[in-house]
C-alpha atoms as a PDB file:
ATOM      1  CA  UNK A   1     -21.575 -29.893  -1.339  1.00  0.00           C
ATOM      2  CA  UNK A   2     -19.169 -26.966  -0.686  1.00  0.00           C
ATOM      3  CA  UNK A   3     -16.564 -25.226  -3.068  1.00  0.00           C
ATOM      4  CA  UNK A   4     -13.372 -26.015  -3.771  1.00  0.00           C
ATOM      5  CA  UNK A   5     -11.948 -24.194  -0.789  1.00  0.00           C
ATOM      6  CA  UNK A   6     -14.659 -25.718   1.719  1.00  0.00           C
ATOM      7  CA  UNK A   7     -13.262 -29.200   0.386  1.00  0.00           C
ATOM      8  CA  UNK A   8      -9.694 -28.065   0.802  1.00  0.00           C
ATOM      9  CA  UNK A   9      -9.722 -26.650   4.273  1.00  0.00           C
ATOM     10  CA  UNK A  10      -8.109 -23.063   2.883  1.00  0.00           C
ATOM     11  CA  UNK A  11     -10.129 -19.969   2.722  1.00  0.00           C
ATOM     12  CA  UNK A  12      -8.975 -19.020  -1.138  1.00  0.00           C
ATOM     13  CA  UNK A  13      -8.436 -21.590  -3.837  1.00  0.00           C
ATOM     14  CA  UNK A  14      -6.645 -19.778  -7.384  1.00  0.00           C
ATOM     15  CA  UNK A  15      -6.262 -22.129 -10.511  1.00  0.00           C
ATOM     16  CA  UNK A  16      -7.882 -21.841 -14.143  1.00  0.00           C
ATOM     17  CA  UNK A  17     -11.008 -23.416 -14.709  1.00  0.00           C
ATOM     18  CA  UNK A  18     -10.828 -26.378 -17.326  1.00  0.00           C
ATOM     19  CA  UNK A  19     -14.582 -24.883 -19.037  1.00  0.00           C
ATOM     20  CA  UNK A  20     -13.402 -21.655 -18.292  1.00  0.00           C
ATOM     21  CA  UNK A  21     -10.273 -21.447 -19.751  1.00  0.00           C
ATOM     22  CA  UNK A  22     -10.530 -17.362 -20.255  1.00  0.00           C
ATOM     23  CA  UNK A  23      -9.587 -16.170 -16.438  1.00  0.00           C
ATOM     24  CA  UNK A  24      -8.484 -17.726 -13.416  1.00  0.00           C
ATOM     25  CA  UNK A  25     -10.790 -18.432 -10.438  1.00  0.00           C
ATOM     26  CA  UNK A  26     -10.430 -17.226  -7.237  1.00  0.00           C
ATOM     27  CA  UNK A  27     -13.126 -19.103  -4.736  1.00  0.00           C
ATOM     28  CA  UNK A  28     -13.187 -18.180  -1.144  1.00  0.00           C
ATOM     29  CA  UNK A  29     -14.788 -20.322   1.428  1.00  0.00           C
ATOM     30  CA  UNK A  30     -18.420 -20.482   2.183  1.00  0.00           C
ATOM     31  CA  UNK A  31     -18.203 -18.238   4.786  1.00  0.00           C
ATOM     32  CA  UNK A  32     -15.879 -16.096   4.035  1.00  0.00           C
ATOM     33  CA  UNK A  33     -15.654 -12.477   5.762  1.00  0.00           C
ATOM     34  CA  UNK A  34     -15.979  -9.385   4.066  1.00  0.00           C
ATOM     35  CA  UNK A  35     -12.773  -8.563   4.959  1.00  0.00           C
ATOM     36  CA  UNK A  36     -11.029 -11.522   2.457  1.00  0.00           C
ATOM     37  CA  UNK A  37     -13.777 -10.825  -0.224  1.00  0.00           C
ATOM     38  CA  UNK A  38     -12.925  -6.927  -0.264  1.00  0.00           C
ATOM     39  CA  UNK A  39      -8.915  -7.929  -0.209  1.00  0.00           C
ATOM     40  CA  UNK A  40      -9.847  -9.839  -3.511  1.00  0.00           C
ATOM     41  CA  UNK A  41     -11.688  -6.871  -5.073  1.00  0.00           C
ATOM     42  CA  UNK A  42      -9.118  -4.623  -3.833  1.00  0.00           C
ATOM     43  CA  UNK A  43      -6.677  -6.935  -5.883  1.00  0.00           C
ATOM     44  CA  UNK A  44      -8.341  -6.001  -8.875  1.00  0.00           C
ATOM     45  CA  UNK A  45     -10.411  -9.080  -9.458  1.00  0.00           C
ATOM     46  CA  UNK A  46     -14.075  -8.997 -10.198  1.00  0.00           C
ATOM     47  CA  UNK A  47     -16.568 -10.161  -7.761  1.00  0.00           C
ATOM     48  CA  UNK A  48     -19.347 -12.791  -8.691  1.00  0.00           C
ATOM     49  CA  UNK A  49     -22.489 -14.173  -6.844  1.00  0.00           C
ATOM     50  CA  UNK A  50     -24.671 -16.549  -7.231  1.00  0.00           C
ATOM     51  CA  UNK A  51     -28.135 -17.302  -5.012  1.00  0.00           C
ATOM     52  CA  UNK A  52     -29.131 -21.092  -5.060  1.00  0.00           C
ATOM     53  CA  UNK A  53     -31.953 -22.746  -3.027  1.00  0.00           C
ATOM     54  CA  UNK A  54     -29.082 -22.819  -0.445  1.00  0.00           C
ATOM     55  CA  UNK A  55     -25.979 -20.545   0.399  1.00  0.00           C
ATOM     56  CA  UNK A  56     -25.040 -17.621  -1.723  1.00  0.00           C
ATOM     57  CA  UNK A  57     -21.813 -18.609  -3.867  1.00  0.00           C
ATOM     58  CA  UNK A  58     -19.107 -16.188  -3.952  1.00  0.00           C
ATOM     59  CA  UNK A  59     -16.102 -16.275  -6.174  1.00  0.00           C
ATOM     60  CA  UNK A  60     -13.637 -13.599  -7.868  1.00  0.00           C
ATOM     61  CA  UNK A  61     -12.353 -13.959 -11.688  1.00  0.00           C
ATOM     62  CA  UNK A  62      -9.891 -11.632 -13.285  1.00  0.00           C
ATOM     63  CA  UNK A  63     -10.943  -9.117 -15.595  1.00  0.00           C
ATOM     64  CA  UNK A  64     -12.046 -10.434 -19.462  1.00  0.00           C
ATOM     65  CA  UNK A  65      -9.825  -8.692 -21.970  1.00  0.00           C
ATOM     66  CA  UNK A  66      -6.771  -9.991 -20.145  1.00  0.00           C
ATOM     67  CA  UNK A  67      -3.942 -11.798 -21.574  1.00  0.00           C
ATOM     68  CA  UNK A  68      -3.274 -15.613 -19.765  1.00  0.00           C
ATOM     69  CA  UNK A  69      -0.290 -14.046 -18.432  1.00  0.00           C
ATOM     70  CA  UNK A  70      -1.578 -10.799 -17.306  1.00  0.00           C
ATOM     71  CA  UNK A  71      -4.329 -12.871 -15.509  1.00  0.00           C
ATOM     72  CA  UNK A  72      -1.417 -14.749 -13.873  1.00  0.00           C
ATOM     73  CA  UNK A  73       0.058 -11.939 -12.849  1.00  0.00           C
ATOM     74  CA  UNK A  74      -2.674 -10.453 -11.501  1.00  0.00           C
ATOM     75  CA  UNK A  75      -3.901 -13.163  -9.508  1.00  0.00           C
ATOM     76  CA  UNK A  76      -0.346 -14.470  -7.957  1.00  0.00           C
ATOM     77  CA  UNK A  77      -0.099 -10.508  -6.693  1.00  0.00           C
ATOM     78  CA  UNK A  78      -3.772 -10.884  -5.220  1.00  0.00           C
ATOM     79  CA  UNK A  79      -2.114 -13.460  -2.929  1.00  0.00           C
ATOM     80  CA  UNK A  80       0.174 -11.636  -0.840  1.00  0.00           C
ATOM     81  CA  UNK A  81      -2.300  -8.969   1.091  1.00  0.00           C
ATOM     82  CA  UNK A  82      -4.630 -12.777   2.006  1.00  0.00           C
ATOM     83  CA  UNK A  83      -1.196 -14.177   3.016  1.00  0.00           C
ATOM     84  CA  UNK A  84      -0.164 -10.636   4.882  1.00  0.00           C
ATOM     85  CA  UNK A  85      -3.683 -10.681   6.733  1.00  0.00           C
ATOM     86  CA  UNK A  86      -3.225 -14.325   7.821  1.00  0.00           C
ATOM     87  CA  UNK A  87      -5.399 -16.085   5.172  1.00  0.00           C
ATOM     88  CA  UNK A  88      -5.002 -19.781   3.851  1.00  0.00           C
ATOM     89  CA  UNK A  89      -4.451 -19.552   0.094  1.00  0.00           C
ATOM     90  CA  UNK A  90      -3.121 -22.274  -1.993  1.00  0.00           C
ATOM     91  CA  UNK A  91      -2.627 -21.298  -5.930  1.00  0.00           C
ATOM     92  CA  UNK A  92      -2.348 -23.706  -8.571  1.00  0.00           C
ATOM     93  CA  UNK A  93       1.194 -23.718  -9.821  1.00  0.00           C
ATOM     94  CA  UNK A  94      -0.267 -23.313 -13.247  1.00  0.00           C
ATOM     95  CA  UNK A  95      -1.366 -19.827 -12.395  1.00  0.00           C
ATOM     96  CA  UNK A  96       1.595 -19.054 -10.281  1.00  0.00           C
ATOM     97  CA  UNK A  97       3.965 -16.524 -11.710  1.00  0.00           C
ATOM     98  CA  UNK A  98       7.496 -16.153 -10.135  1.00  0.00           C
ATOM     99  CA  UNK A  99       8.186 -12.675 -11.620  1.00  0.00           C
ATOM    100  CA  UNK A 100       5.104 -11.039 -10.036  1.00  0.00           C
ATOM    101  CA  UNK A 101       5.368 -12.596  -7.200  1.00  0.00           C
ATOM    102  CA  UNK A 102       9.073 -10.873  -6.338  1.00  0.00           C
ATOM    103  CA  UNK A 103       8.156  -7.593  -7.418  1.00  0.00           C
ATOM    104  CA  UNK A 104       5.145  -7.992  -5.151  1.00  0.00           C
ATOM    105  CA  UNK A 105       7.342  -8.646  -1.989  1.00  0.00           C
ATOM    106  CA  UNK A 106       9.597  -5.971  -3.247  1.00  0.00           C
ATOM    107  CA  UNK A 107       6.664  -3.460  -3.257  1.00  0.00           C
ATOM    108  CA  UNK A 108       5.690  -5.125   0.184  1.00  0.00           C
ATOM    109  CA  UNK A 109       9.297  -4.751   1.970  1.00  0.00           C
ATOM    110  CA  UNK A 110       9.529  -1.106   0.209  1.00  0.00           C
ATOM    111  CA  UNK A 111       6.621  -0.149   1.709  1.00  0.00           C
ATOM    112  CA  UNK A 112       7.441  -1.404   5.067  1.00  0.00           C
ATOM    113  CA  UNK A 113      10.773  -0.144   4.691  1.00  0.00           C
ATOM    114  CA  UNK A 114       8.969   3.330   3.929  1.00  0.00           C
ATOM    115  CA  UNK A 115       6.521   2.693   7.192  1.00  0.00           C
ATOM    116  CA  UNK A 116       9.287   2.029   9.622  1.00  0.00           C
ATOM    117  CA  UNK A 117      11.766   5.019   9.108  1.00  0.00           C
ATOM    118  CA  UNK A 118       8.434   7.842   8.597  1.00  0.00           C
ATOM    119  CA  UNK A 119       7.288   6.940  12.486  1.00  0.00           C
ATOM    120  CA  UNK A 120      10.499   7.632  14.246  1.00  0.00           C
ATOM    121  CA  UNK A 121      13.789   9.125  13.467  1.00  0.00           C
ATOM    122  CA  UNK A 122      16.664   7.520  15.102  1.00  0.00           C
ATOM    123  CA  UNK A 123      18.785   9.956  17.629  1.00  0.00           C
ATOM    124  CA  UNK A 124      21.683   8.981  18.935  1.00  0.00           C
ATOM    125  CA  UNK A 125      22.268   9.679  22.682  1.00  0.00           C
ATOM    126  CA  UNK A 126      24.305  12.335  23.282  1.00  0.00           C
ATOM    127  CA  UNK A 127      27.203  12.261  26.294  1.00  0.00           C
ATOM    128  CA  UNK A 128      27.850  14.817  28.815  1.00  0.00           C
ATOM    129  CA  UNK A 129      28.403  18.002  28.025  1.00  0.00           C
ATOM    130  CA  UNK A 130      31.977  18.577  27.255  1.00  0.00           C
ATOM    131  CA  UNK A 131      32.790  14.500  25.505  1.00  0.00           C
ATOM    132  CA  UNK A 132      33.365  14.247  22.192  1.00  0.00           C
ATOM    133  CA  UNK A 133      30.868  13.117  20.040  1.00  0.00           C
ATOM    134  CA  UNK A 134      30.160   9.459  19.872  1.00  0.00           C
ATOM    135  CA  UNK A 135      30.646   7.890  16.018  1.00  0.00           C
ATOM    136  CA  UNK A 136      27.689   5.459  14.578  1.00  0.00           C
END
């Protein structure tokens, strides 16, 4: 039997945990590459394993300590570099929050923003010698 996201058909599942009510779960497929499971500990959340007779579980919480909201937060902003690098994610609505989720495409578009004007400075052509000076 396969997690959550094996059953699903996504490669990250994010809800709360009915017996685990103190963080929200983050399971990646079975065979996830490292590449998701280091975006996920990049995001802050903490990395678990567990070795059965058969394949190695892997799943990310967020941090204990955290309030419910801060966990929500935390884990709606993990979303967006999966999303970015082409990952399936579907997040429970429960654990979903709006706010974070806007200032994390903010953040995102800034950076971009940032990105696009450092590689190249924009100059416009300049006429023949003697023409005025063409206006932008």
């Amino acid at each position: 039997m396969g997690n959550l996201a094996d059953e699903s058909g996504t490669d990250v599942e994010i809800y709360r945990r009915a017996h685990t009510p103190g963080s929200v779960h983050i399971v990646s497929r079975s065979d996830a590459p490292e590449e998701l499971l280091a975006l996920l500990d990049r995001a802050g959340l903490e990395r678990h394993t567990e070795a059965t007779s058969g394949p190695v579980y892997v799943w990310h919480e967020t941090p204990e300590g955290l309030s419910q909201r801060a966990q929500n937060r935390l884990a709606t902003r993990a979303a967006l570099p999966l999303l970015i690098a082409d990952y399936k994610v579907n997040i429970d609505p429960d654990v979903y929050d709006v706010t974070a989720w806007a200032r994390a495409m903010a953040e995102h578009r800034t950076r971009q923003a940032g990105a696009r004007t450092g590689l190249a400075t924009v100059v416009p052509p300049q006429g023949p010698h003697g023409s005025p000076p063409r206006s932008r």
